[in-house]
N, C-alpha and C. Protein backbone atom coordinates (compact mmCIF):
# COMPACT_ATOMS: atom_id res chain seq x y z
N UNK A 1 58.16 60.35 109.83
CA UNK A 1 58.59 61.47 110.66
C UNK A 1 58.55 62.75 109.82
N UNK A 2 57.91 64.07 109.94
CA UNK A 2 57.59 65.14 109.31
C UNK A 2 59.01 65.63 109.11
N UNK A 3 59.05 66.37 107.87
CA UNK A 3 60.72 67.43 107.70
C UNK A 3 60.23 68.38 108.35
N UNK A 4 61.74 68.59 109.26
CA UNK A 4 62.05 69.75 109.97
C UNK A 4 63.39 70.66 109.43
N UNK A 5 62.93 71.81 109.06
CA UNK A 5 63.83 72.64 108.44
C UNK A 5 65.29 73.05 109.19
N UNK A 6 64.72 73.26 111.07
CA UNK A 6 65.21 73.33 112.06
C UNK A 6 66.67 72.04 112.01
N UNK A 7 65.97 71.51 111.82
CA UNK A 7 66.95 70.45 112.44
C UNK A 7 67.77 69.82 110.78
N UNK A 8 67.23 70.08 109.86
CA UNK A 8 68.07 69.38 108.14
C UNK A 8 68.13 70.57 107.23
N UNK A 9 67.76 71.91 107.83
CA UNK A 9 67.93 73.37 106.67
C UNK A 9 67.20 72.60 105.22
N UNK A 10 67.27 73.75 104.17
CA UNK A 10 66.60 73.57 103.29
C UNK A 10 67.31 74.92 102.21
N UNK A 11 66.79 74.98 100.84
CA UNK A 11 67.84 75.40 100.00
C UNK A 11 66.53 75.48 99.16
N UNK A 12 66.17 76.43 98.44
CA UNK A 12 65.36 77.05 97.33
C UNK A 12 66.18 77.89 96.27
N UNK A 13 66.50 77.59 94.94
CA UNK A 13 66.80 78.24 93.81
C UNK A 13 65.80 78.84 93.36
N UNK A 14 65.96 79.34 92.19
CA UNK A 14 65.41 80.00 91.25
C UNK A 14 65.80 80.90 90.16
N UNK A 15 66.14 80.49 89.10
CA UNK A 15 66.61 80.95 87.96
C UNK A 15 65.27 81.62 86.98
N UNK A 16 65.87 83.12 86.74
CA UNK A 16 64.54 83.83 86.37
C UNK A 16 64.56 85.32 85.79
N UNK A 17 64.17 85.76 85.26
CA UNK A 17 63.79 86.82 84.44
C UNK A 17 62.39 87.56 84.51
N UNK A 18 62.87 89.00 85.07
CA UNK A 18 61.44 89.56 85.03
C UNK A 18 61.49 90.48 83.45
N UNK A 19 59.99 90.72 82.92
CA UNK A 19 60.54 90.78 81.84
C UNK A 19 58.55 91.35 81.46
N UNK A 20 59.05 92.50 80.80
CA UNK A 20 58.11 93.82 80.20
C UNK A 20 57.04 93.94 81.65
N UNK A 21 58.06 94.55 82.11
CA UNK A 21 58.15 95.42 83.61
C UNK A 21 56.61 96.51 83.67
N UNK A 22 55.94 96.55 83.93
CA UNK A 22 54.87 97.94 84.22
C UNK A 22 55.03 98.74 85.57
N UNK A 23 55.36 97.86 86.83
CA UNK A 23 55.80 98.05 88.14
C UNK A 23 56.40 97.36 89.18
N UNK A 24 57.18 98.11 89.32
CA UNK A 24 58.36 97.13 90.26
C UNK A 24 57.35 96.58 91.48
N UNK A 25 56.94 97.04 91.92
CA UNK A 25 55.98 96.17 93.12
C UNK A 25 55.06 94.89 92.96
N UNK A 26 55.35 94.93 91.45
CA UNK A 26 54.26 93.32 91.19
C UNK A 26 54.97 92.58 91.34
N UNK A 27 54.50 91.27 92.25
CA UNK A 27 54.58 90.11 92.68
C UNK A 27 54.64 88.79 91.61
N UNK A 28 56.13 88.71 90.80
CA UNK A 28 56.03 87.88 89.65
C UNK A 28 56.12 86.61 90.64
N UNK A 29 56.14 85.88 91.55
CA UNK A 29 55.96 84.81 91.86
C UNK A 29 56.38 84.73 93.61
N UNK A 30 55.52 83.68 94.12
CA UNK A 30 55.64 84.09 95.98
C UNK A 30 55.56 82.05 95.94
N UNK A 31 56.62 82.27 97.19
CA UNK A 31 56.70 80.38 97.54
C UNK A 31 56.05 80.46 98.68
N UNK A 32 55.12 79.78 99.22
CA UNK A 32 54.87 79.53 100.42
C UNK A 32 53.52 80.05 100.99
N UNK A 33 53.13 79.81 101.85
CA UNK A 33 51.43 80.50 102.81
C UNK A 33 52.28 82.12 103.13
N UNK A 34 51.64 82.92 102.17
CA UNK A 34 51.96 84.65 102.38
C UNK A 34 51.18 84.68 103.92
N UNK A 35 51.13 84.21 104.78
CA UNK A 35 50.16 84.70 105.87
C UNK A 35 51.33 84.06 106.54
N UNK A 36 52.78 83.30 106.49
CA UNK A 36 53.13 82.49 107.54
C UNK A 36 54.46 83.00 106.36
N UNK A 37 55.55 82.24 106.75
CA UNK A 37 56.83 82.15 105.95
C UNK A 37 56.91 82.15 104.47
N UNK A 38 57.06 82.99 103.97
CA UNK A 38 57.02 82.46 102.77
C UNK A 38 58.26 83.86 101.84
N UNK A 39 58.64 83.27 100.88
CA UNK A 39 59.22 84.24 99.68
C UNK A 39 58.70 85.06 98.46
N UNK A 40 58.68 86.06 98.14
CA UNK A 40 58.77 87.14 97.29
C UNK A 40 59.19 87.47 96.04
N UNK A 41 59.00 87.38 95.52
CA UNK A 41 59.86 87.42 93.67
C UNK A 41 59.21 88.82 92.94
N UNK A 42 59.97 89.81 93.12
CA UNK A 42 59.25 91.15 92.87
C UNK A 42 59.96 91.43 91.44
N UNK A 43 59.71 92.53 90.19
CA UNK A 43 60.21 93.15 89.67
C UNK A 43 61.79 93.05 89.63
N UNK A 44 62.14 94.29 90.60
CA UNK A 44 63.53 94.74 91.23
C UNK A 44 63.63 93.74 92.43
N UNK A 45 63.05 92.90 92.56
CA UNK A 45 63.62 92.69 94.52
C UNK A 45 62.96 91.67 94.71
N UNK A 46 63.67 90.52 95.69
CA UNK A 46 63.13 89.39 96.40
C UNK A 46 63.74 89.63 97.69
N UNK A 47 62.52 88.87 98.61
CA UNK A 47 62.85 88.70 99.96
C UNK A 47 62.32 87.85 100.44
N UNK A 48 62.56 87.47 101.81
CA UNK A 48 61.89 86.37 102.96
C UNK A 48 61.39 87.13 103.43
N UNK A 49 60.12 86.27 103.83
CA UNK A 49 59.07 87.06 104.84
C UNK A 49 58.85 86.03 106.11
N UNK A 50 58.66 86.68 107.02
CA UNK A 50 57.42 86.06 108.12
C UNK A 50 56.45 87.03 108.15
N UNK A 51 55.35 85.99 107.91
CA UNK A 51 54.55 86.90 108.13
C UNK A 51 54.14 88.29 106.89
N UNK A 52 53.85 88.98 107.40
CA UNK A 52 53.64 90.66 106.34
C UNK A 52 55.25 91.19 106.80
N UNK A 53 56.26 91.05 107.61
CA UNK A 53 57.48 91.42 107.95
C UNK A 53 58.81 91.10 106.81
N UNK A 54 59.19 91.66 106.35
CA UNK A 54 60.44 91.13 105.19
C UNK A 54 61.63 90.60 106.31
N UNK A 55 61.94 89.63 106.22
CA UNK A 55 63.42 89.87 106.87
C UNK A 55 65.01 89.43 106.49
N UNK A 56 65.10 89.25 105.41
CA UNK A 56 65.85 89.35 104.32
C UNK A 56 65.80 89.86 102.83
N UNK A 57 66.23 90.86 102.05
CA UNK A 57 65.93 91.33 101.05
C UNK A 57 67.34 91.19 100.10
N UNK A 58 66.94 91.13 98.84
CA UNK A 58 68.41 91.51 97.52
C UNK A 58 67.31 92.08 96.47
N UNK A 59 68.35 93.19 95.76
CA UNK A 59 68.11 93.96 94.78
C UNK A 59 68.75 93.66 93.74
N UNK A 60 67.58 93.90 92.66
CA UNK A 60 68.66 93.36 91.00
C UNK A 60 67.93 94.31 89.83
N UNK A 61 67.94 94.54 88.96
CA UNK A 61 67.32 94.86 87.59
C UNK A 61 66.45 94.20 86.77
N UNK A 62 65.18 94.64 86.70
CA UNK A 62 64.31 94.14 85.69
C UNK A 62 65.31 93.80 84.38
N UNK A 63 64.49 92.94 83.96
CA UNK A 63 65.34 92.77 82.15
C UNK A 63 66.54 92.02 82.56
N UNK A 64 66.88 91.70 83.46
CA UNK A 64 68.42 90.85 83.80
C UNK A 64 67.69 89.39 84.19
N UNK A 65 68.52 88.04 83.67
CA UNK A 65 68.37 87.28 84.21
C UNK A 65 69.30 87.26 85.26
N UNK A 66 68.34 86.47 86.39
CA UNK A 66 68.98 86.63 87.96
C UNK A 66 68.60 84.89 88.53
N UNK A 67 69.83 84.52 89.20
CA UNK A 67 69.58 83.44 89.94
C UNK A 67 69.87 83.51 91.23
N UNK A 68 68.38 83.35 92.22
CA UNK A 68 68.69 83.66 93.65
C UNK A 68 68.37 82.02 93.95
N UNK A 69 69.45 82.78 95.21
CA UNK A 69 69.24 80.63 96.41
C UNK A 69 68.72 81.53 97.95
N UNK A 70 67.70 81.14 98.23
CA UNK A 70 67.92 81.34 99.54
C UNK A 70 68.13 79.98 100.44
N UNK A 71 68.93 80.07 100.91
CA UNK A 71 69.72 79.03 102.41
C UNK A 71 68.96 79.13 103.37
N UNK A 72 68.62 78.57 104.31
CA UNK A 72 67.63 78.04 105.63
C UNK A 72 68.62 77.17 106.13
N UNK A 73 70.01 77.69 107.23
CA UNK A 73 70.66 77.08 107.66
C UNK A 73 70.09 76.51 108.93
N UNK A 74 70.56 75.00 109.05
CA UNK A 74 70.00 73.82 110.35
C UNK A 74 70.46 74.78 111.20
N UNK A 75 70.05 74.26 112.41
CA UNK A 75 70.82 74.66 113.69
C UNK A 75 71.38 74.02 114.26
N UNK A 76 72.31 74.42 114.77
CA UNK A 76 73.66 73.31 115.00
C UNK A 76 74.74 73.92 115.85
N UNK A 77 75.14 73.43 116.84
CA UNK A 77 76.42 73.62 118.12
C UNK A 77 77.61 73.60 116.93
N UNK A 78 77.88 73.02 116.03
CA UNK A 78 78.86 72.38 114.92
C UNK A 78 79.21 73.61 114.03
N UNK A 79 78.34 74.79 113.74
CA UNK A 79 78.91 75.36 112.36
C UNK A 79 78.67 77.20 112.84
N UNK A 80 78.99 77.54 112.08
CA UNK A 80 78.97 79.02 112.38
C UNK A 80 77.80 79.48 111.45
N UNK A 81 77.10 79.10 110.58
CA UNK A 81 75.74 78.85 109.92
C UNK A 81 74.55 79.03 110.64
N UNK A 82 74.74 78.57 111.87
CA UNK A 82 73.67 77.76 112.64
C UNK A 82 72.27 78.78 112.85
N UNK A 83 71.19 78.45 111.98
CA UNK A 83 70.38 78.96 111.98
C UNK A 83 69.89 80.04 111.56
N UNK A 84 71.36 80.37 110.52
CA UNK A 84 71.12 81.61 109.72
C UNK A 84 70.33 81.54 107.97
N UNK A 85 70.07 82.74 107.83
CA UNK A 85 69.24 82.56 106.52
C UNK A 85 70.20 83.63 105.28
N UNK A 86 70.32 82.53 104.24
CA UNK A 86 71.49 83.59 103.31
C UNK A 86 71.02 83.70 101.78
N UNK A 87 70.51 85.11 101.30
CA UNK A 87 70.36 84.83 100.00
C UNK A 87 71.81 85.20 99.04
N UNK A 88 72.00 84.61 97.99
CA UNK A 88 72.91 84.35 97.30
C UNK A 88 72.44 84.74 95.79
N UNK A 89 72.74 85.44 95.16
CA UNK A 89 72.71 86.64 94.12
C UNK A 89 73.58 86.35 93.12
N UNK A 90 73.61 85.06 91.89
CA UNK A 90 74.53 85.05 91.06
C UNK A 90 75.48 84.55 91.55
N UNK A 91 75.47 83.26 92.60
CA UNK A 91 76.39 82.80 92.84
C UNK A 91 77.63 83.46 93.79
N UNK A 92 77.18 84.53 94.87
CA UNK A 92 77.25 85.38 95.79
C UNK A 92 76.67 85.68 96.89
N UNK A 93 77.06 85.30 97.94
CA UNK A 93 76.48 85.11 99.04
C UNK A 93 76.28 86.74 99.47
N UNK A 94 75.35 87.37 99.34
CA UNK A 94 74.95 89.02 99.26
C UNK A 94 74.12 89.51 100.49
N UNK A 95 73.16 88.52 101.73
CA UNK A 95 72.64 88.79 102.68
C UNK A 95 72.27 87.61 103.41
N UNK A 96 72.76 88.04 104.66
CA UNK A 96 72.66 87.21 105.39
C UNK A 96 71.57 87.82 107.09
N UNK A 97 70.66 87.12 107.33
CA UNK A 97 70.05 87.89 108.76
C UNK A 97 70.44 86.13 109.33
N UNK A 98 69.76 86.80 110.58
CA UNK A 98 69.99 86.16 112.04
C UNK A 98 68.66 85.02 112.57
N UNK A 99 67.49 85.54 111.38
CA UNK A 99 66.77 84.39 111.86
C UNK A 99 66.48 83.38 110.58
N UNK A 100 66.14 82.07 110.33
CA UNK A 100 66.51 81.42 109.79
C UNK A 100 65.85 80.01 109.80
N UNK A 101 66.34 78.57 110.12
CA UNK A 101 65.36 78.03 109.75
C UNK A 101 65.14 77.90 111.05
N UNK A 102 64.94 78.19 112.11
CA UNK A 102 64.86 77.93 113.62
C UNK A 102 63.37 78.99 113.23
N UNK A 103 63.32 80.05 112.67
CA UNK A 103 61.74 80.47 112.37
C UNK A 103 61.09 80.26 111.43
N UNK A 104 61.26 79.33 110.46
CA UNK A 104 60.56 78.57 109.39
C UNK A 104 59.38 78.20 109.83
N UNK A 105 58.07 78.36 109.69
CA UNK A 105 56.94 78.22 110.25
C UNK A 105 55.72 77.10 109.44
N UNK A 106 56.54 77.70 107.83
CA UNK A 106 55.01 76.66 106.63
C UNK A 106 56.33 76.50 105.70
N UNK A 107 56.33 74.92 105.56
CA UNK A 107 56.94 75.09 104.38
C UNK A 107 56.09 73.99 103.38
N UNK A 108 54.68 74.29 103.57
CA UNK A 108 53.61 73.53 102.69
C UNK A 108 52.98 74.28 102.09
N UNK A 109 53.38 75.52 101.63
CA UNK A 109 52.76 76.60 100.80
C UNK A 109 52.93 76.65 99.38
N UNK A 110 52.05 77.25 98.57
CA UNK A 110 52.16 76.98 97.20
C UNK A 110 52.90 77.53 96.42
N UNK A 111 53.27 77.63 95.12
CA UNK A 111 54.22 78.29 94.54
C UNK A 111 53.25 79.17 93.22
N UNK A 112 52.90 80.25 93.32
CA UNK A 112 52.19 81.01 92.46
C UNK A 112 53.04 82.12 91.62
N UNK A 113 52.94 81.83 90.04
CA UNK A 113 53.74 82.63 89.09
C UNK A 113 53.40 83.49 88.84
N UNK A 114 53.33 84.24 88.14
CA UNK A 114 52.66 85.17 87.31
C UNK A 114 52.24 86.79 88.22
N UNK A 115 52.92 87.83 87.80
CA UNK A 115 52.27 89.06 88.62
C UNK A 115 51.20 89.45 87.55
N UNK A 116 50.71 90.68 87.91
CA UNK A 116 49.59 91.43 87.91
C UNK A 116 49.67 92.32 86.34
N UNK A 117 50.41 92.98 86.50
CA UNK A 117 51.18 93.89 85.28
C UNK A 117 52.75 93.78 84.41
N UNK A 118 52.79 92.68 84.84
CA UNK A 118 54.33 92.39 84.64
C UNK A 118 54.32 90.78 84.44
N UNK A 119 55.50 90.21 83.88
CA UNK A 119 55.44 88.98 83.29
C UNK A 119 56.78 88.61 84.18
N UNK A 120 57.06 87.16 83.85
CA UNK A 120 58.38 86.36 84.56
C UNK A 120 58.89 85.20 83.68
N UNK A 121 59.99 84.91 82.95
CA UNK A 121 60.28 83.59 82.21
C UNK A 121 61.32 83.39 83.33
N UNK A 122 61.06 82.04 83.68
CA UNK A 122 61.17 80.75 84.48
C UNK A 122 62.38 80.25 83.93
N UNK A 123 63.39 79.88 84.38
CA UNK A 123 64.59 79.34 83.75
C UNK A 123 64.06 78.05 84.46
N UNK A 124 64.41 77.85 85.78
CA UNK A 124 64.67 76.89 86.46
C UNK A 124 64.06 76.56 87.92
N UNK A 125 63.43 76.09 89.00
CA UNK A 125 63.09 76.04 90.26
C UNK A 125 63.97 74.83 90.51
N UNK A 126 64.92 74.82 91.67
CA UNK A 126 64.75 73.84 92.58
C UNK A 126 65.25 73.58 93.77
N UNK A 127 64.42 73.01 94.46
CA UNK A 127 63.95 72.57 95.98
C UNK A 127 65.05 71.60 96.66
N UNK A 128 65.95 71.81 97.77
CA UNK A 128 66.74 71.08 98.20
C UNK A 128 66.26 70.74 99.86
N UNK A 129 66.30 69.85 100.25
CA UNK A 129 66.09 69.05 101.82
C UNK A 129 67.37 69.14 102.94
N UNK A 130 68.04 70.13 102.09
CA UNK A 130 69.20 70.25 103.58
C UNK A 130 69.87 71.70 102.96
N UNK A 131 70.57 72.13 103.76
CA UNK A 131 71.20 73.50 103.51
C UNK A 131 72.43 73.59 103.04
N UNK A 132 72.23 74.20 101.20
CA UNK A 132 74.09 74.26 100.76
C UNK A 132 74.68 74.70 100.86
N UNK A 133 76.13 74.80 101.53
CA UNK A 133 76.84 75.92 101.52
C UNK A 133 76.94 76.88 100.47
N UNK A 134 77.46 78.37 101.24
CA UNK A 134 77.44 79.51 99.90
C UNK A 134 78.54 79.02 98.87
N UNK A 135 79.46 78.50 99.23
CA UNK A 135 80.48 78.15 98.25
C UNK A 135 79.97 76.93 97.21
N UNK A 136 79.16 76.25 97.35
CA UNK A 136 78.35 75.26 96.24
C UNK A 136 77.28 76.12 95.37
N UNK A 137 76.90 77.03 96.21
CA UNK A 137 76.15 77.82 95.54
C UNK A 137 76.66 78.16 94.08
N UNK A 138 78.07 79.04 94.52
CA UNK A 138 78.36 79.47 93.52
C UNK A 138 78.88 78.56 91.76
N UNK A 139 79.09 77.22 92.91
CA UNK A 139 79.25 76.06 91.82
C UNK A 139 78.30 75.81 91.17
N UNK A 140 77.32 75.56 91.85
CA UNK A 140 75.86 75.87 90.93
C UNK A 140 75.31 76.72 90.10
N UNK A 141 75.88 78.16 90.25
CA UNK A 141 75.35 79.02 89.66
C UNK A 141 76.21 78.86 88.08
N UNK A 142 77.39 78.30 88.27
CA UNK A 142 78.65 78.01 87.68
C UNK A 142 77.86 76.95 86.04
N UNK A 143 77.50 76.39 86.81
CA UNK A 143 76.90 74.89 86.03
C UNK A 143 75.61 75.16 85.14
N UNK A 144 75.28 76.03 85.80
CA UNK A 144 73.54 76.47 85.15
C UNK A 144 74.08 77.94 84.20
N UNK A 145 75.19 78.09 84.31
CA UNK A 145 74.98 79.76 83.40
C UNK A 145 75.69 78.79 82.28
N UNK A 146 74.40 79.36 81.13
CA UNK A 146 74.77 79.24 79.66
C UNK A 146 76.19 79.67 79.14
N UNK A 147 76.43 80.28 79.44
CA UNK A 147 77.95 81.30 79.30
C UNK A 147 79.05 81.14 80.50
N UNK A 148 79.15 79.86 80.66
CA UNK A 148 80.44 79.53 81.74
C UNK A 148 82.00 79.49 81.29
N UNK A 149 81.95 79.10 79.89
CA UNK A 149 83.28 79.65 79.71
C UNK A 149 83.30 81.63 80.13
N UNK A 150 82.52 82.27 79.02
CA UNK A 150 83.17 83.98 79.76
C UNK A 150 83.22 84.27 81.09
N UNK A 151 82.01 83.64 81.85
CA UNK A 151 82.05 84.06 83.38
C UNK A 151 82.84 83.86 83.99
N UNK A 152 83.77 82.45 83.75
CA UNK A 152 85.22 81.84 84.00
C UNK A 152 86.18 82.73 84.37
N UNK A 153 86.38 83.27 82.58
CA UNK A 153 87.26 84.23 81.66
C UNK A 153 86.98 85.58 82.43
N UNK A 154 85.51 85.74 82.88
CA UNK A 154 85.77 87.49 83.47
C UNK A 154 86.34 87.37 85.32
N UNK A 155 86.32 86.01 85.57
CA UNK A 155 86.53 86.01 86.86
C UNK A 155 87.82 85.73 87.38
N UNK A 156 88.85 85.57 86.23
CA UNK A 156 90.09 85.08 86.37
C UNK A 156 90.71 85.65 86.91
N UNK A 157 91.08 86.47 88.37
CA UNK A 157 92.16 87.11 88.85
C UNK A 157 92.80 86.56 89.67
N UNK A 158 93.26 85.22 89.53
CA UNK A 158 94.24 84.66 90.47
C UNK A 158 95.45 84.70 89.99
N UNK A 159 96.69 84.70 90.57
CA UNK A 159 98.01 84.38 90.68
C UNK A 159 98.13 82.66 90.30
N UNK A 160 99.25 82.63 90.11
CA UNK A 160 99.70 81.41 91.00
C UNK A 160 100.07 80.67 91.85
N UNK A 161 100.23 81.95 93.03
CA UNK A 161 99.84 81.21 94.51
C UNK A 161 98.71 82.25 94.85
N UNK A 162 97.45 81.81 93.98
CA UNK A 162 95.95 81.47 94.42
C UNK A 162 95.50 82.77 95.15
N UNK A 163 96.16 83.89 95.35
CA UNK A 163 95.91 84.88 95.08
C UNK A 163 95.73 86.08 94.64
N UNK A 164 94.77 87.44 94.85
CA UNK A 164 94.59 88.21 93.61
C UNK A 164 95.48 88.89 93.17
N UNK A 165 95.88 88.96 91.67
CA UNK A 165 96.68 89.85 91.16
C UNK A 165 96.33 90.90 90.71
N UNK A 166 96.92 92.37 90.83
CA UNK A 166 96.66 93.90 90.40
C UNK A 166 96.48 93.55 89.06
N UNK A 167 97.39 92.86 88.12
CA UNK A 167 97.15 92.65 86.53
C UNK A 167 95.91 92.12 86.15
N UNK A 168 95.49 91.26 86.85
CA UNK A 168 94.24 90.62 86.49
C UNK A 168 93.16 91.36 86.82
N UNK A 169 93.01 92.16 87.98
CA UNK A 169 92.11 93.16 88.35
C UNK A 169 91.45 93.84 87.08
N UNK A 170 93.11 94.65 86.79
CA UNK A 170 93.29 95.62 85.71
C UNK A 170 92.73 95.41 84.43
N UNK A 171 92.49 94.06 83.69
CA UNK A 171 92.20 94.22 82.77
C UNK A 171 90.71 93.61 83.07
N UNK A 172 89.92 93.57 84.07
CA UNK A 172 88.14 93.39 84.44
C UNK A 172 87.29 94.13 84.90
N UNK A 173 88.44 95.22 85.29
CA UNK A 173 87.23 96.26 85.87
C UNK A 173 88.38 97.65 86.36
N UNK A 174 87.30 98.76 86.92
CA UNK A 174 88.55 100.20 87.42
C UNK A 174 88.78 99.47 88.21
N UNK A 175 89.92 100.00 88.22
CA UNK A 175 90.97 99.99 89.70
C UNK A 175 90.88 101.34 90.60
N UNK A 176 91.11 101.44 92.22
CA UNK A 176 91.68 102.14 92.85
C UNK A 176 92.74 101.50 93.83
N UNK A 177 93.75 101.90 93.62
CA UNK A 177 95.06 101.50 94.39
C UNK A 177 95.16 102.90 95.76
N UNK A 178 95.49 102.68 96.59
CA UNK A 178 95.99 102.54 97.92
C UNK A 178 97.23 102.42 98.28
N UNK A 179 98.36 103.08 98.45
CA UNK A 179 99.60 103.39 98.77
C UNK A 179 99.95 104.37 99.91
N UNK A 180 100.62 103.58 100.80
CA UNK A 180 101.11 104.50 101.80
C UNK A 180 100.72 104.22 103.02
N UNK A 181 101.27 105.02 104.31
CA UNK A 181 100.96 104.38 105.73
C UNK A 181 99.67 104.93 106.31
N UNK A 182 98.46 104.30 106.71
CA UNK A 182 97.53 104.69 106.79
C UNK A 182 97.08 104.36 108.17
N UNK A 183 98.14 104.01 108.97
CA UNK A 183 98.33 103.38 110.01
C UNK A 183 97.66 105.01 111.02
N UNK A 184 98.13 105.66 111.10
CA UNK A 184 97.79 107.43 111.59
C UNK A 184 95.81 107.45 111.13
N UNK A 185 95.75 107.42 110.48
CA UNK A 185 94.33 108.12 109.60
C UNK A 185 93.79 106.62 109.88
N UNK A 186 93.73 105.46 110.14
CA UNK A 186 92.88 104.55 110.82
C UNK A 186 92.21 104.30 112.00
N UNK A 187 93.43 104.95 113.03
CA UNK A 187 93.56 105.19 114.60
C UNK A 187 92.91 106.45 114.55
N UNK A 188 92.77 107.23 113.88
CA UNK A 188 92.60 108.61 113.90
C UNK A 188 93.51 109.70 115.22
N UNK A 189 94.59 109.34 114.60
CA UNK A 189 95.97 109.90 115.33
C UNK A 189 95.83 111.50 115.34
N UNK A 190 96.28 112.20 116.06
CA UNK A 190 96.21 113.41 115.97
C UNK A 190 97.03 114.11 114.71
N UNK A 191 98.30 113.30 114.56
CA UNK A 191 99.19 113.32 113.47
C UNK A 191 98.58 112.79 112.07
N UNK A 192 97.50 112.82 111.94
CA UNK A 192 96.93 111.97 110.80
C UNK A 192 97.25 112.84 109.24
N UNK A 193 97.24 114.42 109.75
CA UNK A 193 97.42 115.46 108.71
C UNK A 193 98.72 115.38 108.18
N UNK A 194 99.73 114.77 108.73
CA UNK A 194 101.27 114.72 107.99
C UNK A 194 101.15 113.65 107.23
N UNK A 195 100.17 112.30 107.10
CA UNK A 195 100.33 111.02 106.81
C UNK A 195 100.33 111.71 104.72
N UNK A 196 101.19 110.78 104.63
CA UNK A 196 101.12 110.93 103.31
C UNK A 196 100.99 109.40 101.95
N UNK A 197 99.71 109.70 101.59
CA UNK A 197 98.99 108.66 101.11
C UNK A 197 98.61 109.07 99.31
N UNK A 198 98.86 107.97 98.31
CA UNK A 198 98.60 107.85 97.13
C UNK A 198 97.82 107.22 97.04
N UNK A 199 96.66 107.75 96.14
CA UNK A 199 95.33 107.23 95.38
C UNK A 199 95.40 107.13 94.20
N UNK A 200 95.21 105.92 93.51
CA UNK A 200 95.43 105.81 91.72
C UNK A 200 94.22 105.31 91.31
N UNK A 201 93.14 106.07 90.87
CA UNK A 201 92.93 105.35 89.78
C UNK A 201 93.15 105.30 88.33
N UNK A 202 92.52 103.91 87.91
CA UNK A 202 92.91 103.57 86.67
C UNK A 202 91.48 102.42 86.00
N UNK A 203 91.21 103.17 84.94
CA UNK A 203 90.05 102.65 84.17
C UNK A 203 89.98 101.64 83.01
N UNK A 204 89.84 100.27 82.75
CA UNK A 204 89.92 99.93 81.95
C UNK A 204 88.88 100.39 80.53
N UNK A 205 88.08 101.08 80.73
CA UNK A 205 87.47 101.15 79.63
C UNK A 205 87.00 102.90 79.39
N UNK A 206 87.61 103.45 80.39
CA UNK A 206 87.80 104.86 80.05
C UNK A 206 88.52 105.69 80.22
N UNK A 207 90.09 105.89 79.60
CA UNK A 207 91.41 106.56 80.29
C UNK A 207 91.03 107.87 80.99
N UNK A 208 90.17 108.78 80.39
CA UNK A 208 89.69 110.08 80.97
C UNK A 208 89.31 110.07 82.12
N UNK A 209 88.89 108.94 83.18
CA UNK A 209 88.90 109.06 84.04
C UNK A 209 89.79 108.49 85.30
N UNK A 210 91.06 108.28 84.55
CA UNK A 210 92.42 107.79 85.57
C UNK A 210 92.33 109.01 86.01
N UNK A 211 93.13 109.07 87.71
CA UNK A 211 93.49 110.13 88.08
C UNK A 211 94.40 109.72 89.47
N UNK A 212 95.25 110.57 89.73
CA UNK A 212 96.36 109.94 91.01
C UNK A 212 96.16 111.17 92.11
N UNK A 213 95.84 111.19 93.17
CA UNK A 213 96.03 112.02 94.17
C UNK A 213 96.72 111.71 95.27
């Protein structure tokens, strides 16, 4: 019986590095019949295509290693997924469109490396037969980064009842805090001009630019 993407989704990684860049538009590697469904591995940018049409895109930086998943969710009465397509960015579910594996058209197309003016080191490819959730994703991305203790360590902002704490924020990145009733200036109340609201920020790695309004 032939695989149907439609009916069992499907899951493509790729762990990868573009690397001594000449132009962002070269094509360091494409999965699939470019004339029918297939994926994109640019410079700056990957996407899904049908066809010559993009219809999912994520943006990243040359010189960065980057691990994208794109998802080809089944279709299904059962999930709120159903038939959607999600790329996932470092273990981050970052775009999601509406068509998915219900328009999967070739998935017997080839996998060609190498762009034109620009180079690609290959960490990793691999090919899954059903669709993973974004939250495994990120377990995955978890498992494959060389550096999982710091990524751990930079991601630590939980409490102990499992949610985020301002302290932990504080020492990973700026802060802007939010104080006050904003209940007026949401509704866009006519009274919105009396509402009186505090803005803090606060920089971990550059005090000169705290400021409170």
């Amino acid at each position: 019986m032939p695989y149907s993407v439609q009916s069992n989704g499907a899951t493509f990684e790729v762990d990868f590095n573009p690397e001594y860049v000449s132009s962002e538009d070269d094509i360091l590697m494409s999965i699939g019949d470019v004339t029918k469904s297939h994926i994109e591995i640019r410079a700056t940018k990957a996407a899904y295509y049908e066809g010559g049409s993009p219809i999912i895109q994520t943006n990243y930086k040359a010189g960065e290693r980057i691990k994208l998943a794109f998802v080809f969710n089944r279709v299904s009465e059962m999930t709120n997924d159903s038939g959607l397509i999600y790329i996932i960015n470092n273990g981050i579910l970052e775009r999601a469109a509406a068509k998915g594996a219900a328009s999967v058209s070739d998935n017997n197309g080839k996998i060609i490396i190498g762009g034109t003016n620009s180079s690609i080191r290959v960490y990793m490819i691999r090919a899954y037969r059903y669709d993973i959730p974004a939250k495994s994703e990120l377990d995955n991305y978890m498992f494959d980064n060389v550096d999982d203790i710091d990524l751990i360590s930079r991601n630590d902002i939980y409490g102990q009842s499992s949610s985020i704490t301002y302290d932990g924020l504080l020492g990973k990145q700026d802060v802007i805090t939010i104080e006050g009733d904003l209940s007026d200036i949401l509704r866009n109340a006519a009274a919105k001009n009396n509402a009186t609201v505090n803005i803090t920020r606060v920089s971990n790695t550059d005090s000169s630019k705290n400021f409170t309004v």
